[in-house]
Protein backbone atom coordinates (compact mmCIF):
# COMPACT_ATOMS: atom_id res chain seq x y z
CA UNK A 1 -13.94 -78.71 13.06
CA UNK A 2 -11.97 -81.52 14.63
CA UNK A 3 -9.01 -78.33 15.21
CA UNK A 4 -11.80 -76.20 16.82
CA UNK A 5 -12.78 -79.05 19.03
CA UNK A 6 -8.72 -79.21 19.87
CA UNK A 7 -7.67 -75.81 20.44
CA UNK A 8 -11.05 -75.96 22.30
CA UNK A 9 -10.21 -78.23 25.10
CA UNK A 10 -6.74 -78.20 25.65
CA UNK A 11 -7.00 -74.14 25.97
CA UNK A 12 -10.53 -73.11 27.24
CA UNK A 13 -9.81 -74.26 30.58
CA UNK A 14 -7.12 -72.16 30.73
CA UNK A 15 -10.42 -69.05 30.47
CA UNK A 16 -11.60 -70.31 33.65
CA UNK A 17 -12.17 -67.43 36.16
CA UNK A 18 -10.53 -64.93 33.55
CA UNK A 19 -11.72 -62.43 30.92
CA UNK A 20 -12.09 -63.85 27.47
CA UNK A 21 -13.40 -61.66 24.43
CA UNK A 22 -14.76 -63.28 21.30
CA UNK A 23 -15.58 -61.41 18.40
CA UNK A 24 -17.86 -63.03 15.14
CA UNK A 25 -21.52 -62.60 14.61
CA UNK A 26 -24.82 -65.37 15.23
CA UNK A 27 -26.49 -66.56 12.59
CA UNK A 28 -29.61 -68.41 11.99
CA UNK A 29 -28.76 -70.89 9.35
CA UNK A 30 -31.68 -72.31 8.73
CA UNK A 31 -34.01 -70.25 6.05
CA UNK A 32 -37.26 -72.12 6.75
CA UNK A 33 -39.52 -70.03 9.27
CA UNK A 34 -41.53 -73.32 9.77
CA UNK A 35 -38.60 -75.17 11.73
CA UNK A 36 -36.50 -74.34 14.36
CA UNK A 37 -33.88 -72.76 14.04
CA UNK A 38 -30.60 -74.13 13.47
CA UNK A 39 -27.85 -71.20 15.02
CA UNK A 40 -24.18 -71.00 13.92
CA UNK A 41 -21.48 -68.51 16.18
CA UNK A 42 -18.99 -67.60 13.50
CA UNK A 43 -16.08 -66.42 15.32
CA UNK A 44 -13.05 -64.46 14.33
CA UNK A 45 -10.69 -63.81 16.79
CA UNK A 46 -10.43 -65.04 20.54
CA UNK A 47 -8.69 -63.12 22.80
CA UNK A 48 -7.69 -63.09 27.04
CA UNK A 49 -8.68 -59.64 28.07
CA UNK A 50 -6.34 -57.38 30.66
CA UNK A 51 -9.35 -56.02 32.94
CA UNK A 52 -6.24 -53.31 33.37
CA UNK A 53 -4.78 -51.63 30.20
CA UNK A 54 -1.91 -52.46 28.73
CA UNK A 55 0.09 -51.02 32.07
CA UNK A 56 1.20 -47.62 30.44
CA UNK A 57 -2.59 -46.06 31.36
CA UNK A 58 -3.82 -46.91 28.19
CA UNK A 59 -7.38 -47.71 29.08
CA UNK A 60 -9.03 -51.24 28.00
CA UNK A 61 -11.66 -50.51 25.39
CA UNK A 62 -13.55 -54.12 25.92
CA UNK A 63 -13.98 -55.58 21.96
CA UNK A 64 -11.37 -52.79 20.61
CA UNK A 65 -11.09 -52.76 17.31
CA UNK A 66 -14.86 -52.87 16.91
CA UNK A 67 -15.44 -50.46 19.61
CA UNK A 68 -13.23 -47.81 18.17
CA UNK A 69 -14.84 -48.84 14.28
CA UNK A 70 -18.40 -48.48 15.71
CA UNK A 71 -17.89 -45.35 17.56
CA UNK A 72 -14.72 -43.07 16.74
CA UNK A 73 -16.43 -40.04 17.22
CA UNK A 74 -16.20 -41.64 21.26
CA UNK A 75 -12.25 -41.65 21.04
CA UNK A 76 -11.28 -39.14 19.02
CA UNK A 77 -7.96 -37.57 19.86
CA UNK A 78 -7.35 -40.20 22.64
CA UNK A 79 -4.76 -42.82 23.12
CA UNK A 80 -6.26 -46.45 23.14
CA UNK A 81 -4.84 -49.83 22.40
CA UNK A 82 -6.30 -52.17 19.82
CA UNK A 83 -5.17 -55.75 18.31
CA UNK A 84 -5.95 -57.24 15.07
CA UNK A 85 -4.18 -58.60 11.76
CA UNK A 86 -1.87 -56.93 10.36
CA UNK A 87 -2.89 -56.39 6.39
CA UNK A 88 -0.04 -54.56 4.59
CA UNK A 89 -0.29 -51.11 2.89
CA UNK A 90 -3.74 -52.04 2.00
CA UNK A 91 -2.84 -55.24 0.27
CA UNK A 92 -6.10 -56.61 0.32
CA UNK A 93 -8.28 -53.36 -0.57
CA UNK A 94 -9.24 -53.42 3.19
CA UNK A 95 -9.68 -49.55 2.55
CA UNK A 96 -10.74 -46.99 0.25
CA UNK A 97 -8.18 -46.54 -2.74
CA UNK A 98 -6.16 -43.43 -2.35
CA UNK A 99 -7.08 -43.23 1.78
CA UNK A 100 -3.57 -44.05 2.49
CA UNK A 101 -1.87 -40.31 4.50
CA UNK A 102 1.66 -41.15 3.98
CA UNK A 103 3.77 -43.99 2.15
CA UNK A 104 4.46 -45.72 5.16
CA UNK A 105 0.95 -46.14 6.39
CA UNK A 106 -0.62 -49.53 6.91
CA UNK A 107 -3.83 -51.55 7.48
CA UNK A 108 -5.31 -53.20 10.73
CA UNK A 109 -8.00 -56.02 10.79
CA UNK A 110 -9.98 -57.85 13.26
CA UNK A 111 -12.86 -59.92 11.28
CA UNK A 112 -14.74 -56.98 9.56
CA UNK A 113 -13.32 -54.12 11.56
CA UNK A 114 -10.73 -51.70 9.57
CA UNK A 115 -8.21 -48.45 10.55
CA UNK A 116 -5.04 -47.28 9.00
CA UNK A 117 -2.12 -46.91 11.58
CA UNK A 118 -0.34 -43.85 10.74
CA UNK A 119 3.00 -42.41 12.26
CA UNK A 120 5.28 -45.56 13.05
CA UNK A 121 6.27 -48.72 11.15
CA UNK A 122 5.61 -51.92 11.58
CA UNK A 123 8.05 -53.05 13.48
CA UNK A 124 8.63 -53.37 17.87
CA UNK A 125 10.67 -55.45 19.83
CA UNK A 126 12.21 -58.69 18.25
CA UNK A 127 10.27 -58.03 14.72
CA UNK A 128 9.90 -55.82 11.90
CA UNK A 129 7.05 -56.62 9.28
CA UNK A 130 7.27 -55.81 5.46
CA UNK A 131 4.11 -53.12 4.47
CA UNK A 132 4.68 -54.96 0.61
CA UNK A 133 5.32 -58.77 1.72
CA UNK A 134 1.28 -60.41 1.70
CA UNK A 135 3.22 -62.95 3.40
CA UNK A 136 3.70 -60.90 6.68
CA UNK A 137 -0.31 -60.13 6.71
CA UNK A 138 -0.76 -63.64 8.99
CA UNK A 139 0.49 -61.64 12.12
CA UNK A 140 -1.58 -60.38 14.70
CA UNK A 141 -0.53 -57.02 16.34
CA UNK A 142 -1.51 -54.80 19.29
CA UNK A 143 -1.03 -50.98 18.33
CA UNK A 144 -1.69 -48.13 21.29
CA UNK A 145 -1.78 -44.31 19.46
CA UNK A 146 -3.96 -41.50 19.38
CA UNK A 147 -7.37 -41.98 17.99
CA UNK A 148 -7.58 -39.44 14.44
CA UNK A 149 -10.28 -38.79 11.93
CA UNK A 150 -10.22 -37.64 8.26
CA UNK A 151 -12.61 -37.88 5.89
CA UNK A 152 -15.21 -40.35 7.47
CA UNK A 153 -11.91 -42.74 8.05
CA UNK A 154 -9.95 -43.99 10.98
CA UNK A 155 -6.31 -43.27 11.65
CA UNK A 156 -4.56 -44.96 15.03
CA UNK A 157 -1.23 -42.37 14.91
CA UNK A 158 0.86 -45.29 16.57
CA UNK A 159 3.13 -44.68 19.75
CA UNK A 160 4.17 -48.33 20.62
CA UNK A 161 3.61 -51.81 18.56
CA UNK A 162 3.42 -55.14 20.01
CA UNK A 163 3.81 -58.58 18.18
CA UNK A 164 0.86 -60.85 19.27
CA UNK A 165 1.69 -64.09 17.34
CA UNK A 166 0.19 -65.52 13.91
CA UNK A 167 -3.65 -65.32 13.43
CA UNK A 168 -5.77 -67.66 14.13
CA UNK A 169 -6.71 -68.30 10.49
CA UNK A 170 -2.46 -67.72 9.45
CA UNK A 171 -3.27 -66.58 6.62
CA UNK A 172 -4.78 -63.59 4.68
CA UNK A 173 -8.27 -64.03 2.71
């Protein structure tokens, strides 16, 4: 973990003051009810929050992938903004087989959290990704669309796509 410790202390002071949104899950790893326990804080994405929007009115949704994941039924039929790894045209069986809408659909991932964008390619300002090309999936995107539902999945029908840099882990598991 000598990167962690790294990235950790040249760029965490940077959080000082500021919004900062991890997303992973705590976990006890030690199996032995008779001792203490020993806790690990997986984490899978970091992020600097804009207490704002994304200045178009797009309202922040706090942890946003997960949010909309956990509760779609809350932002159905509105326009949001969420980040996370881009995955292909299902590349990695994110989603259900035969869930993809239309040919030019594609996948979005932050840690266990999963939607198809719909409506727009991959592609914004100063980049264009390849749905086919597993070697694009190490990108991390921010999407803003309108929130749609179909068959107990999640559609973002995109309106604007913004290039985030790599992901953290660069590359797809």
């Amino acid at each position: 973990a000598e990167e962690m410790a790294h990235f950790l202390s040249t760029t965490a002071r940077s959080w000082v003051g500021r919004r900062v949104e991890i997303v992973g899950a705590i976990d006890d790893l030690n199996r032995d009810p008779r001792r203490e326990p020993l806790w690990a804080f997986l984490v899978w994405s970091i992020a600097l929050q804009d207490e704002g929007g994304d200045g178009d009115g797009t309202p922040p949704m706090g942890s946003r992938l997960e949010a909309l994941v956990m509760s779609p039924e809350a932002r159905a039929g509105e326009t949001i903004s969420v980040k996370g790894t881009f995955r292909g045209a299902n590349l990695f069986d994110d989603m259900p087989p035969g869930s993809q809408r239309k040919a030019g659909d594609w996948v979005l991932k932050d840690g266990p959290f999963v939607i198809w964008v719909t409506g727009k390619a991959p592609k914004g300002s100063g980049f264009s990704l390849e749905p086919s090309s597993r070697s694009d999936c190490r990108w991390r995107l921010e999407v803003s669309g309108k929130v749609e539902r179909e068959a107990g999945l999640i559609y973002l029908k995109a309106k604007k796509i913004r290039l985030l840099g790599r992901s953290p882990e660069d590359a797809p598991p």
